[in-house]
C-alpha atoms as a PDB file:
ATOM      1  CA  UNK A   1       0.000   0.000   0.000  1.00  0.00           C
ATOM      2  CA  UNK A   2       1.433   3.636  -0.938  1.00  0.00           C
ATOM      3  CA  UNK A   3       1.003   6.130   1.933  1.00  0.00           C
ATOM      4  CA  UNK A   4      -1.526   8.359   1.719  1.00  0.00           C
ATOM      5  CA  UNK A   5      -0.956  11.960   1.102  1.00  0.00           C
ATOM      6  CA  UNK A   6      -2.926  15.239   0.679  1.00  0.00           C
ATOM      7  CA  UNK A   7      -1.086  18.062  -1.703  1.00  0.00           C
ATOM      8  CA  UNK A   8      -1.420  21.725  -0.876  1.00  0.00           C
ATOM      9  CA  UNK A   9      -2.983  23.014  -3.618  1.00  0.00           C
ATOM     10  CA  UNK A  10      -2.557  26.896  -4.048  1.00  0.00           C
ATOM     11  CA  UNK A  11      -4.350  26.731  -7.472  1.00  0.00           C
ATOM     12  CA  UNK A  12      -1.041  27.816  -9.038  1.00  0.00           C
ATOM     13  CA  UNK A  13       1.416  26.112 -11.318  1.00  0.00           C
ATOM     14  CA  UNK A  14       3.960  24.717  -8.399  1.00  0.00           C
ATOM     15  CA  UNK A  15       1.024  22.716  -6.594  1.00  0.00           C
ATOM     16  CA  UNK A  16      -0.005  21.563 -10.038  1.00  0.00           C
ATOM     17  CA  UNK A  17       3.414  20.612 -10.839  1.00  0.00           C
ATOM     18  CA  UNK A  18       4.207  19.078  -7.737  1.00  0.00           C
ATOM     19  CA  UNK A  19       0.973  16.804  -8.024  1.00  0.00           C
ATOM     20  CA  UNK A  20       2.029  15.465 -11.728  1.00  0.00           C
ATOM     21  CA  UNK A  21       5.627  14.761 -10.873  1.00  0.00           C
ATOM     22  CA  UNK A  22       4.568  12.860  -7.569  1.00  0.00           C
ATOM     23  CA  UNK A  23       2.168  11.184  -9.822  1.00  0.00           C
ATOM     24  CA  UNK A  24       4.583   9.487 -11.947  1.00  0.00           C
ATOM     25  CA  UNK A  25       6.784   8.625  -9.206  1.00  0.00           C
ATOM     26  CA  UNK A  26       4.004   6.673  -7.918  1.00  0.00           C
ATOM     27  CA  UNK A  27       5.407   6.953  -4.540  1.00  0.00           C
ATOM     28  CA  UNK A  28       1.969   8.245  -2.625  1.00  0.00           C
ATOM     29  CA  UNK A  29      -1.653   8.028  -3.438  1.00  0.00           C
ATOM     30  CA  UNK A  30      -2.666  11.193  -3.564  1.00  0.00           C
ATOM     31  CA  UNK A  31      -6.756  11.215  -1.954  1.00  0.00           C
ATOM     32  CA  UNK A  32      -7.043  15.056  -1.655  1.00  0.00           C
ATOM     33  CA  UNK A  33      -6.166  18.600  -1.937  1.00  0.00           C
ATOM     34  CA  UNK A  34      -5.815  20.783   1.073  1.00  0.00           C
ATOM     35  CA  UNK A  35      -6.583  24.418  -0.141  1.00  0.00           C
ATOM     36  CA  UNK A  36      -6.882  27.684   2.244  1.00  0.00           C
ATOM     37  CA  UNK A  37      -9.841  30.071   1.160  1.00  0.00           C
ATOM     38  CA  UNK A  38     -10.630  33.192   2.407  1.00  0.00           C
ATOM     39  CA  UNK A  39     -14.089  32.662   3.513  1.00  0.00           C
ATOM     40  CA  UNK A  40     -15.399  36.246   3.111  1.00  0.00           C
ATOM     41  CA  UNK A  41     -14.702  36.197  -0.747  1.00  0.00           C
ATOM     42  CA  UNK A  42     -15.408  32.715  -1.223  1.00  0.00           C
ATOM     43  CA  UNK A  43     -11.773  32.709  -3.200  1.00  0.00           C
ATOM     44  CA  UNK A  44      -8.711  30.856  -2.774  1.00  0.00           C
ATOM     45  CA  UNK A  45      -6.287  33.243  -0.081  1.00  0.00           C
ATOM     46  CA  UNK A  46      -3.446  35.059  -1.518  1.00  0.00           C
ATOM     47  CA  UNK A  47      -4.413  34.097  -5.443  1.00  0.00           C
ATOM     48  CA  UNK A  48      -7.620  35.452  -5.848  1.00  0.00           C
ATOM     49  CA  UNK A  49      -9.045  32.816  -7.855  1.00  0.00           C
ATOM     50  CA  UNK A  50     -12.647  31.916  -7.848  1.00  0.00           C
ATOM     51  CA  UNK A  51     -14.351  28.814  -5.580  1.00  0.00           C
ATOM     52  CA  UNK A  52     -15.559  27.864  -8.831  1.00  0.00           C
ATOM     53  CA  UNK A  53     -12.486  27.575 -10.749  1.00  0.00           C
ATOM     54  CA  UNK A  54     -11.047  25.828  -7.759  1.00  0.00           C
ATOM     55  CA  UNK A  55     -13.647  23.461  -7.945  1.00  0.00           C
ATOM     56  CA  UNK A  56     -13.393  22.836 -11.529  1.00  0.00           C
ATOM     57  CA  UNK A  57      -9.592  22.407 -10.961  1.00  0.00           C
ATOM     58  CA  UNK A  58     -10.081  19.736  -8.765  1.00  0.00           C
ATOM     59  CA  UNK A  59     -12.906  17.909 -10.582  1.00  0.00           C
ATOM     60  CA  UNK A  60     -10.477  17.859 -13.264  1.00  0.00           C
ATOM     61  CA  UNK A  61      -7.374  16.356 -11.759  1.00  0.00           C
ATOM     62  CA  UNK A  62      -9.874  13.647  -9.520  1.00  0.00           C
ATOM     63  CA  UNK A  63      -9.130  15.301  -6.162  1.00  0.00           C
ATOM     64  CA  UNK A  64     -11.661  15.901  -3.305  1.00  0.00           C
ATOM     65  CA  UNK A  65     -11.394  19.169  -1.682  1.00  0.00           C
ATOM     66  CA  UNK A  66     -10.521  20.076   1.657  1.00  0.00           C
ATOM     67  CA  UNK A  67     -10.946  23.320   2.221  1.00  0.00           C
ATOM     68  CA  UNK A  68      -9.198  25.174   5.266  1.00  0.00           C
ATOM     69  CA  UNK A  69     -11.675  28.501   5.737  1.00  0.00           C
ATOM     70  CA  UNK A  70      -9.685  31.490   6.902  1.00  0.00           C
ATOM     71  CA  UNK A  71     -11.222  34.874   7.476  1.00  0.00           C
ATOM     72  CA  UNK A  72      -9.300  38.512   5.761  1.00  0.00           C
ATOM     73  CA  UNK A  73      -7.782  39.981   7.696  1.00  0.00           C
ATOM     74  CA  UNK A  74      -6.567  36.690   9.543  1.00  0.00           C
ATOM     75  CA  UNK A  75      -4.502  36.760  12.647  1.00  0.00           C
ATOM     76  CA  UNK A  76      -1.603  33.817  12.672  1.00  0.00           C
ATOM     77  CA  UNK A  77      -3.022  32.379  15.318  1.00  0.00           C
ATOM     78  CA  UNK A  78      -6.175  32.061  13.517  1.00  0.00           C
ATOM     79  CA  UNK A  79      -4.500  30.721  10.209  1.00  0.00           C
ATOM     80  CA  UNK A  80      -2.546  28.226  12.839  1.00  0.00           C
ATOM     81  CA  UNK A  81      -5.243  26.958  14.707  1.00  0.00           C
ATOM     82  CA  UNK A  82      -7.374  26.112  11.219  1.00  0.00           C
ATOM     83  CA  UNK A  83      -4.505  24.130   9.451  1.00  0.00           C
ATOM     84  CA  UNK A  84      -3.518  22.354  12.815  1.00  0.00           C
ATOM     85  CA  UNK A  85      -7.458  21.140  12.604  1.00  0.00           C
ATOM     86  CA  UNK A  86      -6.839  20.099   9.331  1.00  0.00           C
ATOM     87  CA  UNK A  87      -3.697  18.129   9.804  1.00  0.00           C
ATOM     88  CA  UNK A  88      -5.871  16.375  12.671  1.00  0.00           C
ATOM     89  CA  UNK A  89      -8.330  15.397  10.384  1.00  0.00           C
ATOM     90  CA  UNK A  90      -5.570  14.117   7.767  1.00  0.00           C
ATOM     91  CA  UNK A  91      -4.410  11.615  10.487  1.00  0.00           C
ATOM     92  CA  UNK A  92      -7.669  10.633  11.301  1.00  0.00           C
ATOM     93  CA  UNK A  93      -8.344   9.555   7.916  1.00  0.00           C
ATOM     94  CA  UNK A  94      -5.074   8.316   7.488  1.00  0.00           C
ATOM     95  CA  UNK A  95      -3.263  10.457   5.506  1.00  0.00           C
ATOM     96  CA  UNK A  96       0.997  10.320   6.596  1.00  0.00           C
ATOM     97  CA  UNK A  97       1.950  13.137   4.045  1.00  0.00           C
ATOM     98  CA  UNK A  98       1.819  16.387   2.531  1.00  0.00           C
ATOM     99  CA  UNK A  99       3.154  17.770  -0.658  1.00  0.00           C
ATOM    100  CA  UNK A 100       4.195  21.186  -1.542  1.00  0.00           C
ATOM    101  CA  UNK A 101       5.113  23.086  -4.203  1.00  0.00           C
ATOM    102  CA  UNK A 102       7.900  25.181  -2.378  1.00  0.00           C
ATOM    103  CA  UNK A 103      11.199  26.095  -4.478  1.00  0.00           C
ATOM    104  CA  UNK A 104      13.973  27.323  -2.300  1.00  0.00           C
ATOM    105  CA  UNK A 105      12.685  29.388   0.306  1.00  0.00           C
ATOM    106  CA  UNK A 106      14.803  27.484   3.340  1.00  0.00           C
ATOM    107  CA  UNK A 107      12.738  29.433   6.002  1.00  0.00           C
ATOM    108  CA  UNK A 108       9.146  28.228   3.926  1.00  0.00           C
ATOM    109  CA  UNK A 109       9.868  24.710   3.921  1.00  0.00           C
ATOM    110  CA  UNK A 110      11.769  25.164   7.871  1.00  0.00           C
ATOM    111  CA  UNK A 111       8.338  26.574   9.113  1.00  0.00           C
ATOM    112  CA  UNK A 112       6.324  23.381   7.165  1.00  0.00           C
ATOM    113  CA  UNK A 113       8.566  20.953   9.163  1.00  0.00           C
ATOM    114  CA  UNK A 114       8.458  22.279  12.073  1.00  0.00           C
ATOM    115  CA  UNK A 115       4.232  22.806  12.298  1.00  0.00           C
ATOM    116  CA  UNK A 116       3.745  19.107  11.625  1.00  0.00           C
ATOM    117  CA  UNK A 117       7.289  17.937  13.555  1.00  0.00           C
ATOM    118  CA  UNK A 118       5.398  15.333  15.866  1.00  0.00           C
ATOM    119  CA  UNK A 119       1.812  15.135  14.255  1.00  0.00           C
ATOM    120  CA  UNK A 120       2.596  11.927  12.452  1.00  0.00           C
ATOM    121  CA  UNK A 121       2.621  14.045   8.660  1.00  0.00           C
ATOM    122  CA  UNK A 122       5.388  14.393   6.923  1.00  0.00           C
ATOM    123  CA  UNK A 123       6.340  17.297   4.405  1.00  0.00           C
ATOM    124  CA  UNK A 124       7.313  16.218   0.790  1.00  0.00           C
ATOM    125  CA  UNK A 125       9.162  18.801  -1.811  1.00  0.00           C
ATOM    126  CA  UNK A 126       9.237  17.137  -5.079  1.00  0.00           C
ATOM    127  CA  UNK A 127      10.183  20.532  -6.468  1.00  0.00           C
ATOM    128  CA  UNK A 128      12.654  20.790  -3.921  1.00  0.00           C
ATOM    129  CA  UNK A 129      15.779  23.037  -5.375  1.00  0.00           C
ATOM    130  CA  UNK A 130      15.683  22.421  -8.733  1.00  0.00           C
ATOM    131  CA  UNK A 131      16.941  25.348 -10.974  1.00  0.00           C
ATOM    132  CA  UNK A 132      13.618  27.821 -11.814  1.00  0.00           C
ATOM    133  CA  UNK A 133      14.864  28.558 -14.739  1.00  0.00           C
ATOM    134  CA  UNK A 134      14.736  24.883 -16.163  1.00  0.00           C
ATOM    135  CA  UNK A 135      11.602  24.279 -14.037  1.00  0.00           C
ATOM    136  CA  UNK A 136       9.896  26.932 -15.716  1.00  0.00           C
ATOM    137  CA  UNK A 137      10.687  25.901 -19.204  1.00  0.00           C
ATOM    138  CA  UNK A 138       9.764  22.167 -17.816  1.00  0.00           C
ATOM    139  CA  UNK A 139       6.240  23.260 -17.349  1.00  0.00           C
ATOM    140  CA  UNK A 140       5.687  24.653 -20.608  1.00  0.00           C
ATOM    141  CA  UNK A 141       7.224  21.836 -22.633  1.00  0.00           C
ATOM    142  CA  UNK A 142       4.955  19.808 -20.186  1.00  0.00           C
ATOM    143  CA  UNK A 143       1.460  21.068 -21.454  1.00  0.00           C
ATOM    144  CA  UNK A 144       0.942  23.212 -17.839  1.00  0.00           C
ATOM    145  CA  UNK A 145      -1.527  26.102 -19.080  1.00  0.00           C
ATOM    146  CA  UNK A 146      -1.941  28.329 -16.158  1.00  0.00           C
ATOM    147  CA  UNK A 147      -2.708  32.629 -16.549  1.00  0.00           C
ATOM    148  CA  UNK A 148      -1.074  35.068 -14.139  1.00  0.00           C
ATOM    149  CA  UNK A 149      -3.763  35.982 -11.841  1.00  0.00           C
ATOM    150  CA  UNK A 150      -1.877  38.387  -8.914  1.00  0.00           C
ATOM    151  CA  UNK A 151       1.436  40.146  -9.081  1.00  0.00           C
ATOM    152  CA  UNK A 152       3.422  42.643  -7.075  1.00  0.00           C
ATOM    153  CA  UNK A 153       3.605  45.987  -9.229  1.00  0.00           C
ATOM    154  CA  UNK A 154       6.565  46.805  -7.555  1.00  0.00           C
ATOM    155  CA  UNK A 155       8.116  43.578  -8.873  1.00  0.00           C
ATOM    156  CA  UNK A 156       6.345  43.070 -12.137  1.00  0.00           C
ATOM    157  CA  UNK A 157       4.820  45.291 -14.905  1.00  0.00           C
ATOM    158  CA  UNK A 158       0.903  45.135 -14.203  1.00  0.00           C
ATOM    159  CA  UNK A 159       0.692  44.490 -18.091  1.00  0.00           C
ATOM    160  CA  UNK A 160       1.434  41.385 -17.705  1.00  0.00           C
ATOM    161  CA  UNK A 161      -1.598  40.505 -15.349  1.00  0.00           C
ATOM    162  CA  UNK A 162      -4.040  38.162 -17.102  1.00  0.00           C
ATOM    163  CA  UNK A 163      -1.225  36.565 -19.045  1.00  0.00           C
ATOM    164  CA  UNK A 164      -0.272  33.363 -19.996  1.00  0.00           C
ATOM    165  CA  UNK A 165       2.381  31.514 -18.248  1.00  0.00           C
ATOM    166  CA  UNK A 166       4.572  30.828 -21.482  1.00  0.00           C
ATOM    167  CA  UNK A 167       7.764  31.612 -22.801  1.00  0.00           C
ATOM    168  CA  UNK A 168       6.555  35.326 -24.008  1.00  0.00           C
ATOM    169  CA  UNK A 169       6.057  35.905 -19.880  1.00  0.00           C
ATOM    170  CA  UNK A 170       9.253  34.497 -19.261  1.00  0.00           C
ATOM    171  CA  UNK A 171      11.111  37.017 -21.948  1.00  0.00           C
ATOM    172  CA  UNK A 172       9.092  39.832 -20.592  1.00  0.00           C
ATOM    173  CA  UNK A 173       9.782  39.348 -16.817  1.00  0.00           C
ATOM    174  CA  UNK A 174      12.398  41.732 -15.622  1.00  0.00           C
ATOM    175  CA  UNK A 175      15.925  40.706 -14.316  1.00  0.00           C
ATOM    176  CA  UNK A 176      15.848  39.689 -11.094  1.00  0.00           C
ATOM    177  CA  UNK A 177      12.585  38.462 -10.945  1.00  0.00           C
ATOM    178  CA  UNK A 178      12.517  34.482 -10.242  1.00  0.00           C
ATOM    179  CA  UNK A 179      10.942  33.027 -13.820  1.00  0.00           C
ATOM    180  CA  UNK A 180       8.662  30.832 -10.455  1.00  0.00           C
ATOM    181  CA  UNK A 181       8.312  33.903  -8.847  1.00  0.00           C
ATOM    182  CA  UNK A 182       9.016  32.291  -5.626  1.00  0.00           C
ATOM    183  CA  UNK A 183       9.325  35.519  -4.015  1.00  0.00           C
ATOM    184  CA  UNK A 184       6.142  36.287  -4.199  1.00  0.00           C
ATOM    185  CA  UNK A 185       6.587  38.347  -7.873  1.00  0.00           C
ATOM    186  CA  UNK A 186       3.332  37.146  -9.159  1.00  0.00           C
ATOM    187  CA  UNK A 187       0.745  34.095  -8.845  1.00  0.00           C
ATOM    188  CA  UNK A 188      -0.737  31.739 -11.248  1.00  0.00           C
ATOM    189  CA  UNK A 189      -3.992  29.413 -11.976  1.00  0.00           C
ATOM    190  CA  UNK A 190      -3.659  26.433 -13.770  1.00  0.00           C
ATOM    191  CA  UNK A 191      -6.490  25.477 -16.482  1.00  0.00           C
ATOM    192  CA  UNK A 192      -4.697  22.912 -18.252  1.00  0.00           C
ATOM    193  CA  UNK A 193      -2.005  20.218 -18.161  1.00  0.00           C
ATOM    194  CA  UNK A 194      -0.616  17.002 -17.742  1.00  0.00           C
ATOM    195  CA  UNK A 195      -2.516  16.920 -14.220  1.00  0.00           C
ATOM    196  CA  UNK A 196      -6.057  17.323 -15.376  1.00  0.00           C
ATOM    197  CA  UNK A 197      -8.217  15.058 -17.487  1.00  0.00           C
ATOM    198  CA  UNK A 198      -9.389  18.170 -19.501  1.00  0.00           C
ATOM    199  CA  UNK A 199      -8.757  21.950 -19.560  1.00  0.00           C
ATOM    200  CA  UNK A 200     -10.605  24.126 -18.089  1.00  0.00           C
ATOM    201  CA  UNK A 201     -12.639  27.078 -20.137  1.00  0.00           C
ATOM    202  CA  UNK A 202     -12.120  30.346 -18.825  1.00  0.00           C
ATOM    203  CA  UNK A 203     -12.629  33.893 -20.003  1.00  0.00           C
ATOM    204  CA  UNK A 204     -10.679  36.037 -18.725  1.00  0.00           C
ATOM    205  CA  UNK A 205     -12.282  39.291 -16.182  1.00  0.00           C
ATOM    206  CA  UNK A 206     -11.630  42.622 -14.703  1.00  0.00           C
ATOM    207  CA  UNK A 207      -8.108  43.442 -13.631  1.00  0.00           C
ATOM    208  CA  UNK A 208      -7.872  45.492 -10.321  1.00  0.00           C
ATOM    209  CA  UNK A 209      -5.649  46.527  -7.524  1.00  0.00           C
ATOM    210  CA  UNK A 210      -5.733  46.105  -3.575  1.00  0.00           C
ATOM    211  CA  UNK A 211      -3.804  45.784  -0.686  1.00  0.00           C
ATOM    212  CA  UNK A 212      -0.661  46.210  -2.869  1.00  0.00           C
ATOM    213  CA  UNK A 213      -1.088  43.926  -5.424  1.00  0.00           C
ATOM    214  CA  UNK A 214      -3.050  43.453  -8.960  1.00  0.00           C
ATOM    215  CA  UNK A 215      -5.295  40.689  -9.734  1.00  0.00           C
ATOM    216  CA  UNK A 216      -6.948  39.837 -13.479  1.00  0.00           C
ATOM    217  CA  UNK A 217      -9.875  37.789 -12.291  1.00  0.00           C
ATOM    218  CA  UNK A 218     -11.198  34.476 -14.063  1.00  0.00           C
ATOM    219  CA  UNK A 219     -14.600  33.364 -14.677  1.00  0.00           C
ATOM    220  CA  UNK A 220     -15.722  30.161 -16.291  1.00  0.00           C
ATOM    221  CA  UNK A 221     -16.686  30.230 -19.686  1.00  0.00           C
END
């Protein structure tokens, strides 16, 4: 029997990378997809993207949802207490690991070990240091389709929210800015790839700005 494992699933191209790479390792069974949504918007936190995208997503790739509600603003403590009630309820249903999607970020992935250190789940990184640059260009040549839906003007030209995720993004991103954008430089939802049974249909929305940032909301065709 393979163990068990929920992914985190941010909606974005690592999680959905992450998921098809630990897929043809065949090393877990993956039974479900642990997402944190802000409950006031009814959208997934940090991202922006719709509940109904998110559950076309998941449809797609044959994952149940479990959905960790968080309210905006939220206190750590709040965040904290919601995930730790989740990673309860993975145990209970036997579930002995998580995947992420993190890069590189040592302090990320330190923080992930040390909030389920002793709850009998254990963190997995299949993306785990390998170059951005080449992981980038892996999930194009791999069939990921995926739009930027959230990006730090400060970081990256607001032009490019809305876009696709392709090589013409990649050319266009300024230096310095991590072709991932592990540091936060902009945010992505998936709508096709290896991952899914079929792509989803989207159209894209209205692009705004708040709290910082820019989103180019997605609606389902």
């Amino acid at each position: 029997m393979k163990p068990k494992a929920w992914i985190a699933w941010s909606s974005g191209k690592d999680s959905a990378w992450a998921l098809h790479r630990v897929r043809l390792s065949c090393d877990y069974e993956v039974v479900g997809a642990l997402t944190t949504i802000t409950e006031n918007f009814a959208r997934v936190s940090m991202h922006g993207v719709r509940r109904e995208i998110l559950d076309a997503q998941l449809k797609a790739a044959k994952l149940p949802l479990i959905p960790v509600l968080i309210p905006f603003p939220c206190p750590n403590e709040i965040y904290e207490a919601r995930m730790g009630e989740a990673v309860k309820a993975a145990r209970e249903q036997g579930v002995t690991k998580i995947i992420f999607g993190d890069l590189f970020l040592e302090d990320i992935r330190a923080y992930r070990e040390e909030k389920l250190r002793g709850t009998g789940i254990e963190p997995v990184f299949p993306l785990w240091k390998i170059p951005t640059d080449k992981l980038a260009r892996e999930m194009i040549a791999g069939g990921i389709k995926a739009r930027v839906v959230c990006l730090d003007p400060k970081k990256v030209p607001r032009v490019l929210a809305g876009k696709v995720f392709d090589e013409s993004l990649l050319a266009a991103l300024p230096a310095g800015v991590d072709p991932c954008a592990e540091n936060g430089e902009f945010h992505t939802c998936v709508i096709g790839g290896p991952m899914f049974e079929r792509d989803l249909n989207v159209k894209p929305g209205e692009v705004t700005e708040r709290d910082g940032f820019v989103f180019a909301d997605l609606t389902l065709a």
